[in-house]
Protein backbone atom coordinates (compact mmCIF):
# COMPACT_ATOMS: atom_id res chain seq x y z
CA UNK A 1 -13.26 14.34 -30.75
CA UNK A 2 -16.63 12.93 -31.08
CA UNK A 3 -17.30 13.70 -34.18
CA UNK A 4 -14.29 11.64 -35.92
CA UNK A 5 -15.91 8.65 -34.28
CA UNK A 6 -18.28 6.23 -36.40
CA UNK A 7 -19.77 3.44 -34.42
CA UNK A 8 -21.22 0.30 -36.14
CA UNK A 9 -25.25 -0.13 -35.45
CA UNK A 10 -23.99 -3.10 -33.27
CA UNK A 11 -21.90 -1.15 -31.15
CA UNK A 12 -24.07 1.71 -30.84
CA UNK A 13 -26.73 -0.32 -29.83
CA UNK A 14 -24.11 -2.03 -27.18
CA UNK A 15 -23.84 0.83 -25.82
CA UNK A 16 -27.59 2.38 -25.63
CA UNK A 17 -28.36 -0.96 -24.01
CA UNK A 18 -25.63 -1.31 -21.33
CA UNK A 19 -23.38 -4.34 -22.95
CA UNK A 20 -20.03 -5.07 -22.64
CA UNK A 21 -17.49 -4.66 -26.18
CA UNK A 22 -14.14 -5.88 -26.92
CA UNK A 23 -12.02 -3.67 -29.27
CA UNK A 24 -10.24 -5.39 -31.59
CA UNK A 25 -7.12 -4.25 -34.37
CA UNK A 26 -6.88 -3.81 -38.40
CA UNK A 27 -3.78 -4.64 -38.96
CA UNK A 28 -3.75 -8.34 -38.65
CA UNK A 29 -6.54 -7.98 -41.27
CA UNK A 30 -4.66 -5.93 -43.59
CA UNK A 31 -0.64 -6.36 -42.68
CA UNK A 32 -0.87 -9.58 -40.36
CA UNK A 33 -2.51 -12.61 -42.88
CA UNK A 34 -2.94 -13.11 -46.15
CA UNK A 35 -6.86 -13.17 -47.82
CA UNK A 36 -9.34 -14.62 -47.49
CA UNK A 37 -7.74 -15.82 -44.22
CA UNK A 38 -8.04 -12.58 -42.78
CA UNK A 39 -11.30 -11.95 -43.90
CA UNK A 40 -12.38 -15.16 -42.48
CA UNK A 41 -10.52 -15.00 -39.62
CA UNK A 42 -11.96 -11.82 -38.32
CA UNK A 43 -15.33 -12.62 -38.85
CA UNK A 44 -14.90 -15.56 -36.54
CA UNK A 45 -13.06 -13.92 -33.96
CA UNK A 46 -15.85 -11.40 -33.78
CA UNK A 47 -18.49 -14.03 -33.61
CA UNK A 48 -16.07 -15.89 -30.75
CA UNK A 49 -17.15 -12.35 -28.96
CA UNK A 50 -20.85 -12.57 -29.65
CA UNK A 51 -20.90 -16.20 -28.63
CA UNK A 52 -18.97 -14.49 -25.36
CA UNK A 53 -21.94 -12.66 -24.52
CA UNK A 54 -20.07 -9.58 -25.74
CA UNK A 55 -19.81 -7.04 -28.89
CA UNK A 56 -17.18 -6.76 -31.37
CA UNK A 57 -15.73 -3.92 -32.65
CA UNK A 58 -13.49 -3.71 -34.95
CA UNK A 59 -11.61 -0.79 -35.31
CA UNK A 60 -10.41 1.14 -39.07
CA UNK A 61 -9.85 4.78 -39.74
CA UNK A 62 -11.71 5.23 -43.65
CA UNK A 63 -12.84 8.02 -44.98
CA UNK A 64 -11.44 10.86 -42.41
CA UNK A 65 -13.70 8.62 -39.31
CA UNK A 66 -12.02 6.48 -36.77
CA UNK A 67 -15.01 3.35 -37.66
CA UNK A 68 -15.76 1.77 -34.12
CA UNK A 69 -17.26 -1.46 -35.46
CA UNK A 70 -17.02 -2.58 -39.46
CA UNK A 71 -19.73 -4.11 -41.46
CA UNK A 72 -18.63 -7.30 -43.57
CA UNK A 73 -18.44 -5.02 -46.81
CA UNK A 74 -15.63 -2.93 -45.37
CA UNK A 75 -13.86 -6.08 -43.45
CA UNK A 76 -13.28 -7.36 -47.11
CA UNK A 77 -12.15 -3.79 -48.23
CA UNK A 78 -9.66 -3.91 -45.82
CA UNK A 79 -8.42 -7.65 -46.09
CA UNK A 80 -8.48 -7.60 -49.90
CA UNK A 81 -6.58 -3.51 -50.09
CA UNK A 82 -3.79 -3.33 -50.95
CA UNK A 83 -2.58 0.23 -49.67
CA UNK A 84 -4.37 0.63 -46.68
CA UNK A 85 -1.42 2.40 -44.19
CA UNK A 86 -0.86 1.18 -41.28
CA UNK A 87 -1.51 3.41 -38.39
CA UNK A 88 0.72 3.70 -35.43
CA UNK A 89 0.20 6.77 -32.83
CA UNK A 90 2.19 8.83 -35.19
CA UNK A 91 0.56 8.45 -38.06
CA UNK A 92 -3.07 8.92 -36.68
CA UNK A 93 -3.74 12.46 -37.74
CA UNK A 94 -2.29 11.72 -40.85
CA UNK A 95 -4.52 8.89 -42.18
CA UNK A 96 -7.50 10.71 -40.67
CA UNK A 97 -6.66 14.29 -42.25
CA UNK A 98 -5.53 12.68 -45.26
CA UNK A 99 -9.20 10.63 -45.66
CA UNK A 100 -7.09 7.66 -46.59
CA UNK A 101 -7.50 3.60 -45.69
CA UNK A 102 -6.24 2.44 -42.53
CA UNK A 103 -5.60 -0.24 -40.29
CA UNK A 104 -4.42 0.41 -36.41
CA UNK A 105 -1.81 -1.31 -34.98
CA UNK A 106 -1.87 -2.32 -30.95
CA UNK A 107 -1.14 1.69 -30.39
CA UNK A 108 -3.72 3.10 -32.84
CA UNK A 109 -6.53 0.55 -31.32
CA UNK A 110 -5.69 1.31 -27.71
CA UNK A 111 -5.99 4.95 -28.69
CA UNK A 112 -9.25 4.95 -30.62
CA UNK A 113 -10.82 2.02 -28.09
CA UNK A 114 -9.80 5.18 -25.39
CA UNK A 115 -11.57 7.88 -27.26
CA UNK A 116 -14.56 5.32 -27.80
CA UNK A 117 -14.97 4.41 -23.93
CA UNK A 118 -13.81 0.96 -24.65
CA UNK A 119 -11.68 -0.53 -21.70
CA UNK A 120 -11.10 -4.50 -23.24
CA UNK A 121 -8.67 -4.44 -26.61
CA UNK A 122 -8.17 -8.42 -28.11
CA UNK A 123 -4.87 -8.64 -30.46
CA UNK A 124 -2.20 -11.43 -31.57
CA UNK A 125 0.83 -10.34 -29.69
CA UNK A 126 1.83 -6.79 -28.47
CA UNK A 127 5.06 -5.03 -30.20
CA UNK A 128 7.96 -4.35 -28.32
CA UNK A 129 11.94 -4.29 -28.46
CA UNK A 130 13.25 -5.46 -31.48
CA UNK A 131 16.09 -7.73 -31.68
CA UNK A 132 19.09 -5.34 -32.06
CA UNK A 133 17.67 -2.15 -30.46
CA UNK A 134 20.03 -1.15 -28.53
CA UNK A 135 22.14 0.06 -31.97
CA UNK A 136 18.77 0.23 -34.22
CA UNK A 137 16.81 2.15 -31.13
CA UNK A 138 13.96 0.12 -33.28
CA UNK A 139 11.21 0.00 -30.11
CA UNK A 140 7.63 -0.62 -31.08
CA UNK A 141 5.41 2.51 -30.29
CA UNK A 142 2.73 -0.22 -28.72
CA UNK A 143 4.80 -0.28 -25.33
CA UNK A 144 4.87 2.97 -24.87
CA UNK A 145 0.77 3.54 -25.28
CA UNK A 146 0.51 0.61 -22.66
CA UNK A 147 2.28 3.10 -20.66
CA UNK A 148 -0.03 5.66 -20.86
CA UNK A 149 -3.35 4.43 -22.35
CA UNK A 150 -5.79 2.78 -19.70
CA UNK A 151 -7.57 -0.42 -21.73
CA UNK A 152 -6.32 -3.87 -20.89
CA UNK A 153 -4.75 -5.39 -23.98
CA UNK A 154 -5.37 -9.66 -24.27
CA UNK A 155 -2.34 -10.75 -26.51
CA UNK A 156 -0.41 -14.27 -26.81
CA UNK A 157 2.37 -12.60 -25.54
CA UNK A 158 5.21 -10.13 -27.51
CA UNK A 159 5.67 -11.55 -31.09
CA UNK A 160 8.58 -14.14 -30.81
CA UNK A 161 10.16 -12.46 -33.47
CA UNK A 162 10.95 -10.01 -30.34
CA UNK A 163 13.83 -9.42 -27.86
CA UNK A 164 11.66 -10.35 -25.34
CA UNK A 165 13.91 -9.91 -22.09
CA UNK A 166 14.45 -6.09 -22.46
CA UNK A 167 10.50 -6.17 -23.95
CA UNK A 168 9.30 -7.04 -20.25
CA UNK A 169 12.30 -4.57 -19.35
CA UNK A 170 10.54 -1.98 -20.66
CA UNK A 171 7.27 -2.65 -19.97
CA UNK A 172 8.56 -2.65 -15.93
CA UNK A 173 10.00 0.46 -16.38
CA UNK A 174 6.71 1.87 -17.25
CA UNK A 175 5.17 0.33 -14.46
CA UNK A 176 3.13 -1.67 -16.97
CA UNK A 177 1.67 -5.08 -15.02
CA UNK A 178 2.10 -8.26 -17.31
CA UNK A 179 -0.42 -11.19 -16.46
CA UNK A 180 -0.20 -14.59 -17.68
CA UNK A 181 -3.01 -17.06 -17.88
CA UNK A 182 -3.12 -20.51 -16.58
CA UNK A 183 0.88 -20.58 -16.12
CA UNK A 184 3.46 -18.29 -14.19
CA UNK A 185 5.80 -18.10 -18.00
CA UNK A 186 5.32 -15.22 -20.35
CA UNK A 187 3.91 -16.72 -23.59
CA UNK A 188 6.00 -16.01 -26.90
CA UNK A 189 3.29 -15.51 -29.54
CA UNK A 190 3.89 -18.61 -31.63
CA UNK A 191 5.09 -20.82 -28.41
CA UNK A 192 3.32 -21.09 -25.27
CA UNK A 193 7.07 -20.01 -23.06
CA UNK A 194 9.09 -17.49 -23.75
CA UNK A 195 11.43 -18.45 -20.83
CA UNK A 196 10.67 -15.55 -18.87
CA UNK A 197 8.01 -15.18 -16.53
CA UNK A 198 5.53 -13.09 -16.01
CA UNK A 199 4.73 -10.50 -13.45
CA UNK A 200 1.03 -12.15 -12.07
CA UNK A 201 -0.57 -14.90 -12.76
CA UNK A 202 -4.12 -14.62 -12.87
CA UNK A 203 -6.24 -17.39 -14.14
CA UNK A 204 -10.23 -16.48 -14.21
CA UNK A 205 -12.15 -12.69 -15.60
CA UNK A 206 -13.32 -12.52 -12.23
CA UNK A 207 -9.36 -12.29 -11.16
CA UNK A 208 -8.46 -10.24 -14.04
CA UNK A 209 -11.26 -7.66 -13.36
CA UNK A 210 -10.38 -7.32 -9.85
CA UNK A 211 -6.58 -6.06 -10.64
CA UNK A 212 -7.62 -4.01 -13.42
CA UNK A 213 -10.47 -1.95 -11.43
CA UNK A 214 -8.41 -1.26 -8.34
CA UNK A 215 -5.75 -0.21 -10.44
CA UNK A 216 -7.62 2.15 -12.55
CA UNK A 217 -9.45 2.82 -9.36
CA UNK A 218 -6.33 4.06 -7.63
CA UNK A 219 -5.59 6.26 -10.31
CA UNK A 220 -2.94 4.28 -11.42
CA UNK A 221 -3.41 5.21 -15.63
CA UNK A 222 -1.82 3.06 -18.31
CA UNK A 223 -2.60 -0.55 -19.97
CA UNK A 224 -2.20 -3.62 -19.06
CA UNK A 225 -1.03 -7.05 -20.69
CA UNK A 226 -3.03 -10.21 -20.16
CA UNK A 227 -1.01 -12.84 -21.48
CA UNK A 228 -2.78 -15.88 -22.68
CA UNK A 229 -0.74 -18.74 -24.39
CA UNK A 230 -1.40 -19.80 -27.52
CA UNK A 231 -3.54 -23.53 -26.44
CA UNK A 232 -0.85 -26.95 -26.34
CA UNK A 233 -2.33 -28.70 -29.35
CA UNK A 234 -1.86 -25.32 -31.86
CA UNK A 235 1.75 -24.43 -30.47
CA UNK A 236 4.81 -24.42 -31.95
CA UNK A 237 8.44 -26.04 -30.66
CA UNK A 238 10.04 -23.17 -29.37
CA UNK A 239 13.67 -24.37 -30.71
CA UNK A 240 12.00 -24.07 -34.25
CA UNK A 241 10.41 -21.45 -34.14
CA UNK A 242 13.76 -19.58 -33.11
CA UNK A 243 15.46 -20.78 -35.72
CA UNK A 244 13.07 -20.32 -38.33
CA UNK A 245 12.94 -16.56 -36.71
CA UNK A 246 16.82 -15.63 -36.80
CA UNK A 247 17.16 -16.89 -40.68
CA UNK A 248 14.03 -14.58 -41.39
CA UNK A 249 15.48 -11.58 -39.46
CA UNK A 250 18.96 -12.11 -41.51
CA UNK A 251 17.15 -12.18 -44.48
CA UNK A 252 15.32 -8.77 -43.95
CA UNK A 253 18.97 -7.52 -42.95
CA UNK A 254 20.23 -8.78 -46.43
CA UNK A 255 17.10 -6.88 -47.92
CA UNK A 256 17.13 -3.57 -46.08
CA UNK A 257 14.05 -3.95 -44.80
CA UNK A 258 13.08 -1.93 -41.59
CA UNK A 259 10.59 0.76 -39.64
CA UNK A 260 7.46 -0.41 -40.54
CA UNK A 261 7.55 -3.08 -42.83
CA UNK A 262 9.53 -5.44 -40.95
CA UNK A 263 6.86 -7.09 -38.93
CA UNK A 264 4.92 -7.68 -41.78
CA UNK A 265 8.06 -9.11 -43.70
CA UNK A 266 8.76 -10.92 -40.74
CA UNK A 267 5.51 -13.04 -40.36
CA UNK A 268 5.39 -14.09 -44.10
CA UNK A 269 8.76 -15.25 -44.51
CA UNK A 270 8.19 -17.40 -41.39
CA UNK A 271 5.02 -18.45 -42.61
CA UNK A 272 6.92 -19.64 -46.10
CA UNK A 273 9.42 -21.31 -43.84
CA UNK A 274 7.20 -23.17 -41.66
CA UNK A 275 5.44 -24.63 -44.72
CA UNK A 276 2.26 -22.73 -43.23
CA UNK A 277 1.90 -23.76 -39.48
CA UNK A 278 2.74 -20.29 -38.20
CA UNK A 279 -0.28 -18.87 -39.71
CA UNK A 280 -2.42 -21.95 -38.53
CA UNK A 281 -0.87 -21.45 -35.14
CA UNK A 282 -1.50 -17.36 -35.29
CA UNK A 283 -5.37 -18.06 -36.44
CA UNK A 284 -5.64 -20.28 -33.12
CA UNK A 285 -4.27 -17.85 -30.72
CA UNK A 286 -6.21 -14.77 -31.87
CA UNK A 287 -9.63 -16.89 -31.50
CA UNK A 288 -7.81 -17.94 -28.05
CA UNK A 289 -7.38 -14.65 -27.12
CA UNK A 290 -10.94 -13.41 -28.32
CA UNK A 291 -12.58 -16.21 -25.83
CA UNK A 292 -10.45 -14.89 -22.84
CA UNK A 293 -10.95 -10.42 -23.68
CA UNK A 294 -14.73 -11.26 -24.02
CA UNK A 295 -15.11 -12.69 -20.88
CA UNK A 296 -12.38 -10.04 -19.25
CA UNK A 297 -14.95 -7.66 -20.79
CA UNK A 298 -17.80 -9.47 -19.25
CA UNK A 299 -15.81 -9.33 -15.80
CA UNK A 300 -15.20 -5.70 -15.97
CA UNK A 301 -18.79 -4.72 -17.01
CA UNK A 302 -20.09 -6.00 -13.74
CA UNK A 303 -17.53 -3.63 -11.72
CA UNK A 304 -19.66 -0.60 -13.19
């Protein structure tokens, strides 16, 4: 297993020397924003990290390696490719066997930030039960690893583009724990309330830490979702951001657009049809949620 893993000279050095790292995804770089905003984006979510008193490490499969940690040259292969695959649990051996470009998704990272001894994973939102499922069976593979992968996933929530009631369905089912940050509502990606609440609220690392090491501690395996709403001042109105939602999801209906592609299609079209805010809005929650895993990361790194 080792010996698919590449780790960056700043995470290898993170680890010779004892310091905590946050894992963080590919596909919001190559599938989630548009360049040079993703480009940008990432490099100042990983310096929120550093500034954290924690390591980056962003994680890519290139060349036949899982990379544990990119340089800047191969963030801007990623942001400005157009072909890199995106990389689900399925489609891991693939990419890898294959030696072709690409970028995990919340499964893929939990996976690789497993393999790599990483325990703290930063993303936008978490995948889960599409709108519709119950005829489409269209269920994002993400819940399922937070089932049975142990790393703590920070998120703003499930994407709002989501059923989220039978998303936190799910997730219970699994015996997944959802915490929320600073309020007793799960967060909706975009919107700070999803109108459903969360399992635990727990507001500081120190908190967060605690629940996560006597779970793990009990032998209790699987993820767990930190919620952490987007801040007041970069939020959307819920009531728009629904709207805006359904006529993009009727729209990708009308196109035949599905598997895969449909978060991506998703996420554009509502950035078109919020004249740009959405992707102003996602930029802010990902640094949000950078701020919060680093000092989760911190937190945990003290429990060893």
């Amino acid at each position: 297993m080792q010996s698919y893993l590449v780790f960056s000279d700043e995470v290898r050095a993170a680890k010779m020397t004892g310091k905590p790292v946050v894992a963080l995804e590919s596909t919001i770089i190559s599938h989630g924003m548009p360049y040079p905003q993703n480009v940008q984006t990432a490099r100042e979510v990983e310096q929120i990290i550093r500034e954290q008193g924690a390591v980056p490490a962003t994680i890519a499969i290139m060349e036949g390696k899982i990379h544990i940690g990119l340089s800047d040259a191969e963030l801007i292969r990623l942001g400005q490719s157009a072909d890199a695959i995106k990389v689900s649990r399925r489609d891991l051996a693939y990419v890898l066997a294959s030696r072709q470009l690409g970028a995990t998704t919340v499964a893929a990272t939990m996976i690789c930030a497993a393999l790599a001894d990483i325990q703290v994973f930063v993303t936008g939102g978490i995948g889960g039960v599409h709108r519709g499922a119950e005829t489409s069976f269209d269920i994002s593979a993400d819940l399922q690893e937070l089932a049975q992968t142990s790393v703590a996933v920070v998120c703003a929530g499930a994407k709002s583009i989501l059923d989220l009631g039978l998303t936190l369905e799910y997730l219970e089912t699994h015996g997944v724990p959802v915490i929320s940050i600073g309020q007793g509502a799960f967060p909706a990606f975009f919107t700070r309330d999803s109108g459903y609440s969360a399992d635990f609220q727990l507001d500081s690392a120190e908190q967060q830490a605690d629940f996560i090491h006597t779970k793990w501690q009990l032998g209790l395996r699987g993820g767990i979702v930190i919620a952490n709403p987007v801040p007041e001042e970069d939020a959307m109105p819920r009531a728009e951001i629904e709207q805006i939602t359904v006529q993009a999801l009727q729209e990708a209906v009308q196109q035949g657009i599905g598997g895969k592609a449909v978060t991506p299609f998703l996420l554009a079209r509502i950035k078109e049809l919020s004249g740009g805010r959405s992707l102003a809005t996602n930029i802010a929650l990902v640094k949000n949620n950078a701020r919060a895993g680093a000092k989760l990361a911190c937190a945990l790194h003290k429990k060893h």
